[in-house]
N, C-alpha and C. Protein backbone atom coordinates (compact mmCIF):
# COMPACT_ATOMS: atom_id res chain seq x y z
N UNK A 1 23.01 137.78 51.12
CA UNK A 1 21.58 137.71 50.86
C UNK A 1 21.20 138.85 49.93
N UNK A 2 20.03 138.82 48.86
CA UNK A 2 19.91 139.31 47.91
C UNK A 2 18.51 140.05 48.68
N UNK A 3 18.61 140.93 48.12
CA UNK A 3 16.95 141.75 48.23
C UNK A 3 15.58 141.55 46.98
N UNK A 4 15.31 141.12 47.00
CA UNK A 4 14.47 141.19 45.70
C UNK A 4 13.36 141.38 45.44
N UNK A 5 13.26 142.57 46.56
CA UNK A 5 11.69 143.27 46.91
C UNK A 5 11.61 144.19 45.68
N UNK A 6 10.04 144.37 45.10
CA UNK A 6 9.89 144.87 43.96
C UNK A 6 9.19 145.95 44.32
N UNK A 7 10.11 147.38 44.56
CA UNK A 7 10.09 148.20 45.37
C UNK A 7 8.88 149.37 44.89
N UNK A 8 8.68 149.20 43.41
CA UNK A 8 7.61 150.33 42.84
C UNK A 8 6.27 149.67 42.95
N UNK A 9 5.74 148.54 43.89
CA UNK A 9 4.64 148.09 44.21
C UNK A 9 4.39 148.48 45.49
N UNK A 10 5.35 148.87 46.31
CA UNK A 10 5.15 149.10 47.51
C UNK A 10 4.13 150.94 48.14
N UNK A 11 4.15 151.24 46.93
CA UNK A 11 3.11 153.10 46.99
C UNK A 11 2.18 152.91 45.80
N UNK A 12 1.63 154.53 45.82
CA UNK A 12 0.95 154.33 44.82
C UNK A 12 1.61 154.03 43.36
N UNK A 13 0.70 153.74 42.52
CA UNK A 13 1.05 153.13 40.92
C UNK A 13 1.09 154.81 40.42
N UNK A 14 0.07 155.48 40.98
CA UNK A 14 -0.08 157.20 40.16
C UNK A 14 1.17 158.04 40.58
N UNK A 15 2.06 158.35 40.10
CA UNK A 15 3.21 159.61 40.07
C UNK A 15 2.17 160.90 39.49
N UNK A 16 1.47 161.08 39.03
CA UNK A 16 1.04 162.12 38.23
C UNK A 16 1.31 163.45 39.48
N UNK A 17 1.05 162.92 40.70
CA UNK A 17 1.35 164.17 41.84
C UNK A 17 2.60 164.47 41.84
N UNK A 18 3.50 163.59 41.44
CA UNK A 18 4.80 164.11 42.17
C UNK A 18 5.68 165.07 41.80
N UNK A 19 5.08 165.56 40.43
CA UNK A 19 5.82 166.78 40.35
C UNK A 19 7.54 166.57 39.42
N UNK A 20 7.54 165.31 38.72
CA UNK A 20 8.60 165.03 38.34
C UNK A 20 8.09 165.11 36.98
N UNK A 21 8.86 165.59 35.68
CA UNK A 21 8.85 165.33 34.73
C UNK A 21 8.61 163.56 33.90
N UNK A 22 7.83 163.35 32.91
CA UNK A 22 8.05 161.89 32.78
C UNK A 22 9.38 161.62 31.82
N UNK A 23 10.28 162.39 31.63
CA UNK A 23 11.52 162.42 31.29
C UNK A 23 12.10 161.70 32.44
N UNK A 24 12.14 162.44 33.33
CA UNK A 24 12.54 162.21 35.24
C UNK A 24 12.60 160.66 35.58
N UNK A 25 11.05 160.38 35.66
CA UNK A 25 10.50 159.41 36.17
C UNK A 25 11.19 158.15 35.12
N UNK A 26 11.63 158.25 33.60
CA UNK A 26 11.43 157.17 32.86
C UNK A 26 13.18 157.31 33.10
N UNK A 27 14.22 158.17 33.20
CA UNK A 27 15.27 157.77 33.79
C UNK A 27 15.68 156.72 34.78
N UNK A 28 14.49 157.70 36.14
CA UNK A 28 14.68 157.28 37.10
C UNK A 28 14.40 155.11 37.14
N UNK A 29 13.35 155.09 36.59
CA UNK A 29 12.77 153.60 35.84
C UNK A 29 14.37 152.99 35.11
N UNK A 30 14.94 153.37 34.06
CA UNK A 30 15.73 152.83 33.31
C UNK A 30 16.77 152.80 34.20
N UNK A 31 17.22 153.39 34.84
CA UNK A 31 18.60 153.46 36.31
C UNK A 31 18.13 152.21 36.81
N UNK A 32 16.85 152.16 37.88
CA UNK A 32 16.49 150.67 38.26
C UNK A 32 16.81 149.50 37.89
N UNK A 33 16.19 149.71 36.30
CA UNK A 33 15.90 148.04 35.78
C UNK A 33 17.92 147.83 35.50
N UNK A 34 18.20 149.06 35.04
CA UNK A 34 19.69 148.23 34.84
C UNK A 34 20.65 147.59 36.64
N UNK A 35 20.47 148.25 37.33
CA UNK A 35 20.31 147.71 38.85
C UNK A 35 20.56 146.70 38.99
N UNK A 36 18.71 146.36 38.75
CA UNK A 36 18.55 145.17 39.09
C UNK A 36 19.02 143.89 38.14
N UNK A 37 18.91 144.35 36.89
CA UNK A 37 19.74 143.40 35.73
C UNK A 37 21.12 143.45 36.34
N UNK A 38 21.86 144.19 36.43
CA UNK A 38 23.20 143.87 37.32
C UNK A 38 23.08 142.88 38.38
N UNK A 39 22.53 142.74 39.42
CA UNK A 39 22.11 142.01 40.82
C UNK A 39 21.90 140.99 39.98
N UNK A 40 20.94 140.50 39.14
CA UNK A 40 20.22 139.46 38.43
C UNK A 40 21.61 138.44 38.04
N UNK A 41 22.19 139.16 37.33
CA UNK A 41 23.25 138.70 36.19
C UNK A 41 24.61 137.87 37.17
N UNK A 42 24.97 138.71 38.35
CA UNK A 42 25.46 138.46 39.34
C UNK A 42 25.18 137.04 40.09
N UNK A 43 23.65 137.47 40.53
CA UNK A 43 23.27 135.72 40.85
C UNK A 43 23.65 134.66 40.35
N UNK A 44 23.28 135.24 38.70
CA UNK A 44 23.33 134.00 37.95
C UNK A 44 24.56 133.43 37.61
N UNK A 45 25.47 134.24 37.61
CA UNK A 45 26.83 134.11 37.35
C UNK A 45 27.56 133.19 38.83
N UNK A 46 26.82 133.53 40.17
CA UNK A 46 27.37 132.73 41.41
C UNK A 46 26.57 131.35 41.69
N UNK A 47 25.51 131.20 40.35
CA UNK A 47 24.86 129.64 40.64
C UNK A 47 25.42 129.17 39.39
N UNK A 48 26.37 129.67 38.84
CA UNK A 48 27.13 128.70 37.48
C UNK A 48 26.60 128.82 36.30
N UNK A 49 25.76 129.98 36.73
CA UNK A 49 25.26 130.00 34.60
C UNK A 49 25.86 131.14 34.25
N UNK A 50 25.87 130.87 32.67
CA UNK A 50 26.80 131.42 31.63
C UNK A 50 25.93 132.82 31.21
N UNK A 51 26.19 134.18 31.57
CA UNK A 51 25.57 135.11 31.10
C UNK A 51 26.10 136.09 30.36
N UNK A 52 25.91 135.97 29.06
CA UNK A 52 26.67 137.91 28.31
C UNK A 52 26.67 138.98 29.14
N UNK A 53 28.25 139.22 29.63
CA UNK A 53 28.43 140.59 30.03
C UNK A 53 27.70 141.84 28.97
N UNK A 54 27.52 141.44 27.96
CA UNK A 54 27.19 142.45 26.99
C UNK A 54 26.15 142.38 26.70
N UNK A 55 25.19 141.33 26.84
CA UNK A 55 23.85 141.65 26.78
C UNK A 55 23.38 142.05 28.15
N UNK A 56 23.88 141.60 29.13
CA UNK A 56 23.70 142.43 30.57
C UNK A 56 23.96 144.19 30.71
N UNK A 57 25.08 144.55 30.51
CA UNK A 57 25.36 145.37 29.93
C UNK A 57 24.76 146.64 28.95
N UNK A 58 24.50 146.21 28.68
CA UNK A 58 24.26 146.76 27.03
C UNK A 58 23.00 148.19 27.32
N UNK A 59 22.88 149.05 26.64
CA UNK A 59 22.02 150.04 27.09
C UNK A 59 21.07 150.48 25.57
């Protein structure tokens, strides 16, 4: 079973408190989305569709 709770809706939308650089924060964001593009690509690859490792991939 897949999770596919969309986890940065679940607090506030404002970081401005948290004290993280937006260097930090836009890492921390780009780590995610490739994540979840991994998980994504995975699915799609176990219901029979054809996906570029390299556009999955790709940074």
């Amino acid at each position: 079973m897949v999770n596919l709770d969309v986890t940065w809706t679940k607090g506030p939308l404002d970081d401005s408190d948290s004290g993280l650089s937006p260097e930090v924060i836009a890492e921390g964001i780009v780590r995610d989305l490739q994540a979840a593009l991994n998980e994504f690509t995975a699915i799609a690859r176990s219901l029979g569709g054809e996906v570029d490792a390299s556009e999955a991939e790709a940074e």
